[in-house]
Protein backbone atom coordinates (compact mmCIF):
# COMPACT_ATOMS: atom_id res chain seq x y z
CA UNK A 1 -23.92 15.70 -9.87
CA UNK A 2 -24.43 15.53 -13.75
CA UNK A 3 -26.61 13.55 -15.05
CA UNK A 4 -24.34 11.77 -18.37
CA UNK A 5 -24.22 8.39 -16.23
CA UNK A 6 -27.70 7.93 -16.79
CA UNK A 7 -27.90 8.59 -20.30
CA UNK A 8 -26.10 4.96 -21.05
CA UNK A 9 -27.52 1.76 -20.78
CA UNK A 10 -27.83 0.22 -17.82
CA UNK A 11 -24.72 -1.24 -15.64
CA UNK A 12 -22.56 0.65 -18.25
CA UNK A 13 -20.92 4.14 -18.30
CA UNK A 14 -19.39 6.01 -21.09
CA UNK A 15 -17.29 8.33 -18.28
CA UNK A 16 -14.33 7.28 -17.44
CA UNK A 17 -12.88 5.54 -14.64
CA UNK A 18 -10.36 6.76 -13.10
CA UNK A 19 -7.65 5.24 -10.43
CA UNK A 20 -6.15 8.15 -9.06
CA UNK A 21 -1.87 7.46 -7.82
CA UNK A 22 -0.67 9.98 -6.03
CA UNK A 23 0.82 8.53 -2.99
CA UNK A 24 4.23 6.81 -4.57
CA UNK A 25 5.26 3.90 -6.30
CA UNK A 26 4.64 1.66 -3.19
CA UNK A 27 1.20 1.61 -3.40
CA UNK A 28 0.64 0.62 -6.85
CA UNK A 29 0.59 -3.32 -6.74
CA UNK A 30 -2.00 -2.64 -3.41
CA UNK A 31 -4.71 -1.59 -6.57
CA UNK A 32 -3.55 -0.89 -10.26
CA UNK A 33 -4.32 -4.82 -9.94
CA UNK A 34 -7.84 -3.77 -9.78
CA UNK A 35 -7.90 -1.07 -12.70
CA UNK A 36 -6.23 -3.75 -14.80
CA UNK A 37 -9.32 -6.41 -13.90
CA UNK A 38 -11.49 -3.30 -14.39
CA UNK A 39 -10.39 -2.73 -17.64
CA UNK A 40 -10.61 -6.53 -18.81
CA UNK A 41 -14.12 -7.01 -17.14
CA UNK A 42 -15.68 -3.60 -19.24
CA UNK A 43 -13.87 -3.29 -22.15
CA UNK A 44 -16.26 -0.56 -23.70
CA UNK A 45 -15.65 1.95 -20.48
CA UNK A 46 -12.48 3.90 -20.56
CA UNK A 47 -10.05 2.42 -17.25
CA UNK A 48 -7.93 5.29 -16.59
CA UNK A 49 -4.58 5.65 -14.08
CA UNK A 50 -3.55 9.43 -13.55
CA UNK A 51 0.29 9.55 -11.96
CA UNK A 52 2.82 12.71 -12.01
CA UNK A 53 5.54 10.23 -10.58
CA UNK A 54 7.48 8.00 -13.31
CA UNK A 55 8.56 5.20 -11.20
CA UNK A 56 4.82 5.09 -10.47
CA UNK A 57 4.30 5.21 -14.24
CA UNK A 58 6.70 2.29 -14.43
CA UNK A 59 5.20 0.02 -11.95
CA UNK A 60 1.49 0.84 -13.50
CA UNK A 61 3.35 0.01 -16.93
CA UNK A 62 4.75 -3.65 -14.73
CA UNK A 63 1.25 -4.24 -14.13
CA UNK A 64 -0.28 -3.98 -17.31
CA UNK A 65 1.76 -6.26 -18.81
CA UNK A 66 2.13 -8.98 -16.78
CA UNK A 67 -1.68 -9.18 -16.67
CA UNK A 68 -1.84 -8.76 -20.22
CA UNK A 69 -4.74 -5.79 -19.74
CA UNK A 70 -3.84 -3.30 -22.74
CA UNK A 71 -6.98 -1.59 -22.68
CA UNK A 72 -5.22 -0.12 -19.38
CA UNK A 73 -4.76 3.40 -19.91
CA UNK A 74 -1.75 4.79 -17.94
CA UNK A 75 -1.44 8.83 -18.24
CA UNK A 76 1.56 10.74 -16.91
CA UNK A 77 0.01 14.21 -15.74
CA UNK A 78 2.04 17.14 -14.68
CA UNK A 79 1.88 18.97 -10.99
CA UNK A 80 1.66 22.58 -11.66
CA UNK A 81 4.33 24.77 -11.61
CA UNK A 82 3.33 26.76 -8.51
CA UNK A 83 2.88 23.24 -6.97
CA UNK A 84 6.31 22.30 -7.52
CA UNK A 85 8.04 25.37 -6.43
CA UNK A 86 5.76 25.20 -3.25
CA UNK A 87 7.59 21.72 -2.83
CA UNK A 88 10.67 22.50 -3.34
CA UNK A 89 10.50 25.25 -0.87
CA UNK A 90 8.88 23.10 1.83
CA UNK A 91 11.51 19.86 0.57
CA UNK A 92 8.82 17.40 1.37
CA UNK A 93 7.31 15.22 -2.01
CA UNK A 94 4.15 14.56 -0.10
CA UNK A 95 3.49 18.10 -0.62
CA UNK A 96 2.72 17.79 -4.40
CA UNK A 97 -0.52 16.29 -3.35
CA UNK A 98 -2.94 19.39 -3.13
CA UNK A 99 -1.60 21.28 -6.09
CA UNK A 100 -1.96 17.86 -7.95
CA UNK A 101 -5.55 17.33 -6.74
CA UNK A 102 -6.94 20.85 -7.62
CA UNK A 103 -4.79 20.71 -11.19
CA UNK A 104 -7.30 17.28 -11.73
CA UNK A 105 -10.69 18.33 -10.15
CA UNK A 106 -12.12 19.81 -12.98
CA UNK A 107 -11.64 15.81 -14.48
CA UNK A 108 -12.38 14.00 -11.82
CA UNK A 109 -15.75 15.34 -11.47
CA UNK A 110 -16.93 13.89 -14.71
CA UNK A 111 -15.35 10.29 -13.98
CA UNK A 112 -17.88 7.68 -13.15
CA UNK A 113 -15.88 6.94 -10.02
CA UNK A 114 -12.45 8.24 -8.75
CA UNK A 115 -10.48 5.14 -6.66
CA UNK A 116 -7.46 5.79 -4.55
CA UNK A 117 -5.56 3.38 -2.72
CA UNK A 118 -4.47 6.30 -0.26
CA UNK A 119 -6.76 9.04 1.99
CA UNK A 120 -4.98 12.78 0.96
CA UNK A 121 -7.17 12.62 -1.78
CA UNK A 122 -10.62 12.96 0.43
CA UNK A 123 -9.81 16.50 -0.05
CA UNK A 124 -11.55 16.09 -3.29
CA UNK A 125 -14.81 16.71 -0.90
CA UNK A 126 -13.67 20.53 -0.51
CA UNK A 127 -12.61 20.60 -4.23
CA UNK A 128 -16.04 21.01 -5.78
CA UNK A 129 -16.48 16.59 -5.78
CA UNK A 130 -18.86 16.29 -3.28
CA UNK A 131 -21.15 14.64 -5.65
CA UNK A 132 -18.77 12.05 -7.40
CA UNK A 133 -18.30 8.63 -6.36
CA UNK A 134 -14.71 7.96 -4.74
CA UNK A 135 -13.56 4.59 -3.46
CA UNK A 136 -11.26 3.89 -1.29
CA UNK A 137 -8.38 0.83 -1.49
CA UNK A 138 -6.88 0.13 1.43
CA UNK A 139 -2.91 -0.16 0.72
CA UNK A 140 -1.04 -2.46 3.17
CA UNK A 141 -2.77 -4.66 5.94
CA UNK A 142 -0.49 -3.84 8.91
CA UNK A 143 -2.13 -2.83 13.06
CA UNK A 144 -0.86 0.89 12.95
CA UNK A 145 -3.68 3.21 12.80
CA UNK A 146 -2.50 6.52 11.03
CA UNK A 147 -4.04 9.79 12.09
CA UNK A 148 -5.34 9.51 8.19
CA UNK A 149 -8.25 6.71 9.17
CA UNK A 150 -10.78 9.93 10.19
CA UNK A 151 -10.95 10.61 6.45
CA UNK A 152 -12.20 7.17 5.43
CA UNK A 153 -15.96 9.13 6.12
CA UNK A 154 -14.87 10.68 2.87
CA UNK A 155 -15.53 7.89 0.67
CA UNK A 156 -18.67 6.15 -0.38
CA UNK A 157 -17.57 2.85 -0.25
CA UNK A 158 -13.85 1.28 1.12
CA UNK A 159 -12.76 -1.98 0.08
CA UNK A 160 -10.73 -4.01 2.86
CA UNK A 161 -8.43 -6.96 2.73
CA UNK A 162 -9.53 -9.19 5.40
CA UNK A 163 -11.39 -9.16 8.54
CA UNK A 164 -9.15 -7.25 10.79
CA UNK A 165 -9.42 -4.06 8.67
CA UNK A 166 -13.15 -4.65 8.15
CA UNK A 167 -13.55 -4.52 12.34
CA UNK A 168 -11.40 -1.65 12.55
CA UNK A 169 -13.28 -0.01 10.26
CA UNK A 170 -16.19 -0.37 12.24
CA UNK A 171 -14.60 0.66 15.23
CA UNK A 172 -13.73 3.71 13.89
CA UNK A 173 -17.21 4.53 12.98
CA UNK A 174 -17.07 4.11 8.95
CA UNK A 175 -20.54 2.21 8.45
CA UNK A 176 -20.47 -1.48 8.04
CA UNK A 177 -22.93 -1.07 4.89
CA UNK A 178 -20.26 0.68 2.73
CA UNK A 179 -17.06 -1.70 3.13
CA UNK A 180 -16.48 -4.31 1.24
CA UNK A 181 -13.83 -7.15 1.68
CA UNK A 182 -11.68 -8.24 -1.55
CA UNK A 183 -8.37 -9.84 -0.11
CA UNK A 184 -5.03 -8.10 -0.59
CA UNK A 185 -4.81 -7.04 -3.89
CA UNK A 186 -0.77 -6.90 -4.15
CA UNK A 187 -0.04 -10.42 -2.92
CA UNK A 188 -2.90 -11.58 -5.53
CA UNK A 189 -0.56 -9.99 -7.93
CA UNK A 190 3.02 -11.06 -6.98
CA UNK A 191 2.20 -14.35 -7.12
CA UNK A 192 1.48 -14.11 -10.88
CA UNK A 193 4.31 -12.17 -11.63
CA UNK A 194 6.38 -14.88 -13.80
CA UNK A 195 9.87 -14.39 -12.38
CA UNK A 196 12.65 -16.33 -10.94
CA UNK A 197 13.72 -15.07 -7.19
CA UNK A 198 16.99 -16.42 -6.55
CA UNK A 199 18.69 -15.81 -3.00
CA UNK A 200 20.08 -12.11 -2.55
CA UNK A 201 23.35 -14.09 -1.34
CA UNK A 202 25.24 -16.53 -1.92
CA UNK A 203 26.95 -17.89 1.14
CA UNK A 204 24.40 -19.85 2.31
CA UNK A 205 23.81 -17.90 5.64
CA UNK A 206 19.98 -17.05 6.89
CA UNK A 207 19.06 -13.30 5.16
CA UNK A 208 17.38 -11.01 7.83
CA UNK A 209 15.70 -8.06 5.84
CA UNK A 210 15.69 -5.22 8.14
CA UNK A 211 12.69 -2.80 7.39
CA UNK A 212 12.03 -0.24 9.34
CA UNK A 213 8.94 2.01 8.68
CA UNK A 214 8.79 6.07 7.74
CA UNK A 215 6.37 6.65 10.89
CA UNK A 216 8.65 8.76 13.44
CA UNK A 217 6.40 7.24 16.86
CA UNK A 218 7.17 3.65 16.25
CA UNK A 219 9.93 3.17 13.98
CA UNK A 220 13.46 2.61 14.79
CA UNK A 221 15.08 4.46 11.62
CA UNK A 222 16.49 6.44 14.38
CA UNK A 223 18.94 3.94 15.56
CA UNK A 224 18.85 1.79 12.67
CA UNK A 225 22.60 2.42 11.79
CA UNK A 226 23.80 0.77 15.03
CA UNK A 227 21.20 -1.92 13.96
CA UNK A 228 22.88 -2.44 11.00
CA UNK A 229 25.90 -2.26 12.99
CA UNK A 230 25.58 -4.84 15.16
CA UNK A 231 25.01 -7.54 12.21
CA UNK A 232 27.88 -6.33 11.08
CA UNK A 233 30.19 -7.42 13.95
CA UNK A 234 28.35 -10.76 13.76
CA UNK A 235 29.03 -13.22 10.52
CA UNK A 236 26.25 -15.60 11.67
CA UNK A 237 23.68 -13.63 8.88
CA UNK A 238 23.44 -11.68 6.23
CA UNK A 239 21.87 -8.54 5.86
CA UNK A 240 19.30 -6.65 3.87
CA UNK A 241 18.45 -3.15 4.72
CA UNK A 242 15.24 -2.15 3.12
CA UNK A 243 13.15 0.22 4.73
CA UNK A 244 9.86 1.61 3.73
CA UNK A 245 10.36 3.70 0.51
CA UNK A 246 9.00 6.55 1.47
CA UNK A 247 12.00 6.73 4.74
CA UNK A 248 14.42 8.10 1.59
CA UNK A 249 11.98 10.13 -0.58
CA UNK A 250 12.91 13.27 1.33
CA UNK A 251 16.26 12.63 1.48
CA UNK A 252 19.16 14.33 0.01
CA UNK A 253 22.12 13.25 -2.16
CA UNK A 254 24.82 13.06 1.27
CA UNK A 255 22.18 11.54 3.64
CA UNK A 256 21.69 8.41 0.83
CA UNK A 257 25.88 8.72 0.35
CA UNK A 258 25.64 7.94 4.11
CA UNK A 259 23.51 5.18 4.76
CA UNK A 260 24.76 3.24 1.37
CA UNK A 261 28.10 3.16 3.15
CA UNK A 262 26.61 1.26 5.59
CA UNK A 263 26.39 -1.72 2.72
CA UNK A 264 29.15 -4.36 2.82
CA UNK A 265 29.31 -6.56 -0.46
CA UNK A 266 28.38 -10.17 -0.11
CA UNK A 267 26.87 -9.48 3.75
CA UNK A 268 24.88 -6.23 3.73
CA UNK A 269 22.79 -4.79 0.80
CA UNK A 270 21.55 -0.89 1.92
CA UNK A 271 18.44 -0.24 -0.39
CA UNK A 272 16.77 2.99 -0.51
CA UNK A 273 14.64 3.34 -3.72
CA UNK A 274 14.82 -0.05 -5.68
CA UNK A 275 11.55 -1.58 -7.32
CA UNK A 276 12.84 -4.48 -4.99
CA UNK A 277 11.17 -2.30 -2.28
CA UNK A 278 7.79 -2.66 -3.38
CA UNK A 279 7.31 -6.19 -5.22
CA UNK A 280 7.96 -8.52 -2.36
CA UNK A 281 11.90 -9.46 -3.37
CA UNK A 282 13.03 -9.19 0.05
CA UNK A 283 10.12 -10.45 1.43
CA UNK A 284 9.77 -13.92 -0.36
CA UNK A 285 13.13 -14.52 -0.43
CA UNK A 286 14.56 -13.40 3.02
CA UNK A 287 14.61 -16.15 6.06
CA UNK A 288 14.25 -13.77 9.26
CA UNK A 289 12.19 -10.44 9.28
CA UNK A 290 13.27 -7.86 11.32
CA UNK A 291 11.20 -4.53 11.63
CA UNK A 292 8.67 -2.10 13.82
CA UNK A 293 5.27 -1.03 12.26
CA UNK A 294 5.42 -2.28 8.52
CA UNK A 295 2.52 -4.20 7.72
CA UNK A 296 4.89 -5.81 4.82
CA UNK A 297 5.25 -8.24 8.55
CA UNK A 298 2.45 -9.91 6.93
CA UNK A 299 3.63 -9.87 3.44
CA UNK A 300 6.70 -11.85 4.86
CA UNK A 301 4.83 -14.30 6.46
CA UNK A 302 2.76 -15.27 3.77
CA UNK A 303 4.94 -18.29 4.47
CA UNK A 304 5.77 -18.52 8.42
CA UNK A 305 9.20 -17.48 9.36
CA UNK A 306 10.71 -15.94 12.19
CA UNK A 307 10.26 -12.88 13.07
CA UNK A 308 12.04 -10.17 15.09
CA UNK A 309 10.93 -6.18 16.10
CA UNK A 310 13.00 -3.30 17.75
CA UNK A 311 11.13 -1.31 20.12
CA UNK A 312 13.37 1.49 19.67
CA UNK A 313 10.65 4.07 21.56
CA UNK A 314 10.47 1.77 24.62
CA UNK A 315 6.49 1.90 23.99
CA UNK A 316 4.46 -0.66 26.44
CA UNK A 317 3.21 -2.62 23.58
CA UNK A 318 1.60 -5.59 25.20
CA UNK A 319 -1.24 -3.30 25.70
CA UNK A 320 -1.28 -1.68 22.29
CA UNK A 321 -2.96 -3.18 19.28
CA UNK A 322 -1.12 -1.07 17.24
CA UNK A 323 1.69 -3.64 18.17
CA UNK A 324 -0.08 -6.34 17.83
CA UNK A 325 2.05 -7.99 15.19
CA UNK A 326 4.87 -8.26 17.69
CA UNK A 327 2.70 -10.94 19.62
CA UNK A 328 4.21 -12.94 16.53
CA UNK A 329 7.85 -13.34 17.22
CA UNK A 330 10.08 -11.41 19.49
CA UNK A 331 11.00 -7.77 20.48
CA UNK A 332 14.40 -6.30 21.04
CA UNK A 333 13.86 -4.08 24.35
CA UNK A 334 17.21 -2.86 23.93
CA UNK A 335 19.83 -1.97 21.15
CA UNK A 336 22.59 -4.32 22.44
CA UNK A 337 19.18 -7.24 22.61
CA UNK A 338 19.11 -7.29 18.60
CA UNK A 339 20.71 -9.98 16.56
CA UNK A 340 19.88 -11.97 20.27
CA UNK A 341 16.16 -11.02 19.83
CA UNK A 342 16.48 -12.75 15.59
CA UNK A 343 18.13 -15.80 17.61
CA UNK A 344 15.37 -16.29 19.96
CA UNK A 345 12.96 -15.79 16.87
CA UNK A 346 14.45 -19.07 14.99
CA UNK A 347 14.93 -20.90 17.90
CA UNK A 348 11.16 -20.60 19.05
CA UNK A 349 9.92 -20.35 15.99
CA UNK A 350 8.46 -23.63 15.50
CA UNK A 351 5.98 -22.77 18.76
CA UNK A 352 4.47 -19.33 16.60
CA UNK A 353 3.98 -21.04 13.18
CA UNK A 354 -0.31 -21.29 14.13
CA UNK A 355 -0.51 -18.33 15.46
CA UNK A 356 1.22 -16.57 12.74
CA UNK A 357 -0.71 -18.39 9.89
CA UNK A 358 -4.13 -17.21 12.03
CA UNK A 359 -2.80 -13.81 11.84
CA UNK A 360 -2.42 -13.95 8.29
CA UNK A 361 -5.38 -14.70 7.02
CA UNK A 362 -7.07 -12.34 9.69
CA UNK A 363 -5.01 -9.47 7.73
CA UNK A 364 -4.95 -10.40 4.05
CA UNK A 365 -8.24 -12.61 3.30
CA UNK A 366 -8.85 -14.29 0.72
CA UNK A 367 -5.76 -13.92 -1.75
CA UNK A 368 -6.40 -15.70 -4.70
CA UNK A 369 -8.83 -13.96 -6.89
CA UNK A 370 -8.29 -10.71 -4.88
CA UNK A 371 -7.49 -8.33 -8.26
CA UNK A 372 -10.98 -9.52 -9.55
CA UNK A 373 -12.99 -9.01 -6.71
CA UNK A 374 -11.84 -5.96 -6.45
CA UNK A 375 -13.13 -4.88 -10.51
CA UNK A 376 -16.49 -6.46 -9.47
CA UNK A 377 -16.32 -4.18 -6.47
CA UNK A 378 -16.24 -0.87 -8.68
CA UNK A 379 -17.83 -2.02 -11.43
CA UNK A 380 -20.93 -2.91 -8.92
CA UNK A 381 -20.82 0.39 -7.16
CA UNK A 382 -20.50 2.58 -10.38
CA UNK A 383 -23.98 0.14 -11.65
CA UNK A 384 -25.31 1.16 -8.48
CA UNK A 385 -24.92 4.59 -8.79
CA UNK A 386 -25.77 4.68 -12.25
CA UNK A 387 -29.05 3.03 -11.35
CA UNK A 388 -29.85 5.67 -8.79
CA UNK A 389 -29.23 8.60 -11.02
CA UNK A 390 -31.37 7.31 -13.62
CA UNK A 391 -34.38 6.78 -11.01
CA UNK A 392 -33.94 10.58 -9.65
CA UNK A 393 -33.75 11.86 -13.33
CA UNK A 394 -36.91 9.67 -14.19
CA UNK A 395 -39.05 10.45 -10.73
CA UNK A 396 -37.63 14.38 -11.83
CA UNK A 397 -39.26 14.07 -15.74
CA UNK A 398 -42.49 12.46 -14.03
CA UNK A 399 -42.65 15.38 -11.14
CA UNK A 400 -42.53 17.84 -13.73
């Protein structure tokens, strides 16, 4: 690794930090919190976010000002032209990443720490960063474990938000000396965002926000329009279709057409790509939550309310902790069991308010303050580092 780090004085860098979005909008609130605390807590070293998506641009631009952080810097970098084509021609947006990453190695390798709130980019490894210090967010709290968790061994250090990702973590072999627990980051944020969140409707019937999740072997996108459906021949709630927003980034023109006809005004809203999606609208303001994987299920119940799942797959989760969650309300083990499941979930509610609130804070941690922690997180492990360069270079001059 080069040795500029330990030309500065120590606990400071003059390389730049840089918090690395290339996973979509949705994960932004999960960290730019953090760059933004960053940025605030050393105001001499440049905080830098790198995005080649606009609405993630936007939502970086959303944090920066409500936390009133200018010495943010937000950069809008391009994916290469053969990148792009190579995209097109596959028609998947998640395969930008690579072409993106090698366009911003050269960069990266002279940042005093690279931070990602999402796992494509351990790739960096095999990109000539095997050196550089990378740190790892963890976006979303939820009990599905992706295929991605082998790369954690990528990063140096990965910051949690509570105790049930900090066990997993272990489980899964990352060592228990490089995590570090912070609290969840995006709910730290919401919460400060100064806005008024009135009721999606107005006719004074319980919401149920339906969110289904991207993940093809546990989500029930595949028979979500007869979900929808079936609210619809009932008047006893209202609707809000919101799945996760990256269900629609694939999508084309007709296949949005389809599903938005699905929305009925005053009982069902059909969102697809909103910013509503991704800072906690539905979720604060909804009564019932009705879903599969998401781990916005603990985002809703930040304040206990009932809450419903569709095991559209027929899985035996009882025995699954990837379904753990659904030990939380109650599951619909059959289309035509739906809107009957989200009545048993208000009914009983009352009797899953502990166990919910227990759940909670096993996921998300300690909230307030979580932003902050997070800074003193990086800004620790970059000191760290720093230090250790400087006593190789100095044990190098005195070998010599």
């Amino acid at each position: 690794m080069r040795n500029h780090i330990s030309r500065v004085s120590p606990g400071v860098t003059a390389a730049e930090i840089v918090f690395l979005f290339i996973g979509g909008a949705h994960q932004v609130f999960h960290l730019a919190p953090v760059a933004a605390e960053l940025s605030r807590l050393l105001p001499d070293t440049p905080v830098v976010c790198l995005t080649a998506d606009g609405a993630v641009a936007a939502a970086l631009h959303r944090v920066r000002e409500v936390l009133d952080t200018p010495g943010l810097r937000i950069k809008l970098v391009r994916v290469p032209v053969w990148g792009r084509i190579r995209s097109a021609w596959k028609g998947r947006k998640s395969s930008l990443k690579r072409p993106l990453l090698l366009s911003l190695r050269r960069r990266l390798r002279e940042a005093a720490a690279v931070v990602t709130p999402e796992r494509t980019s351990a790739m960096l490894r095999q990109m000539g960063l095997q050196d550089a210090l990378m740190i790892h967010f963890r976006h979303g709290a939820g009990d599905r474990v992706p295929e991605s968790e082998s790369r954690l061994a990528a990063f140096d250090v990965v910051a949690v938000p509570g105790e049930k990702d900090l066990r997993r973590a272990v489980e899964e072999g990352y060592p228990a000396n490089r995590l570090r627990m912070c609290g969840y980051v995006k709910l730290d944020f919401c919460r400060r965002m100064a806005r008024e969140l009135s009721p999606v409707f107005e006719n004074g019937k319980p919401t149920v926000l339906y969110n289904p999740h991207f993940d093809s072997k546990g989500s029930s996108l595949p028979i979500a329009e007869q979900v929808i459906r079936r609210f619809l021949d009932r008047s006893s709630y209202n609707l809000i279709f919101a799945p996760h927003i990256r269900v629609a980034e694939n999508m084309g023109a007709s296949e949005r057409a389809r599903w938005r006809q699905l929305a009925v005004p005053g009982r069902t809203v059909v969102d697809l790509d909103s910013p509503r999606l991704i800072d906690m609208t539905y979720s604060l303001t909804a009564d019932v939550y009705l879903g599969d994987l998401s781990s916005q299920l603990y985002e809703f119940l930040i304040r206990p309310r009932p809450v419903a799942f569709v095991n559209a797959h027929r899985v035996d989760w009882r025995n699954s902790p990837r379904f753990a969650g659904w030990m939380l309300g109650e599951v619909a083990e059959d289309i035509d069991d739906v809107v009957a499941a989200v009545d048993r979930a208000v009914a009983r509610h009352p009797a899953m308010i502990e166990k919910q609130q227990a759940a909670v804070a096993d996921a998300l941690g300690d909230i307030n303050g979580a932003a902050v922690r997070g800074a003193g997180i990086v800004a620790a492990e970059i000191k760290s580092k720093t230090r250790n360069i400087g006593a190789a270079d100095s044990k190098g001059a005195t070998d010599h």
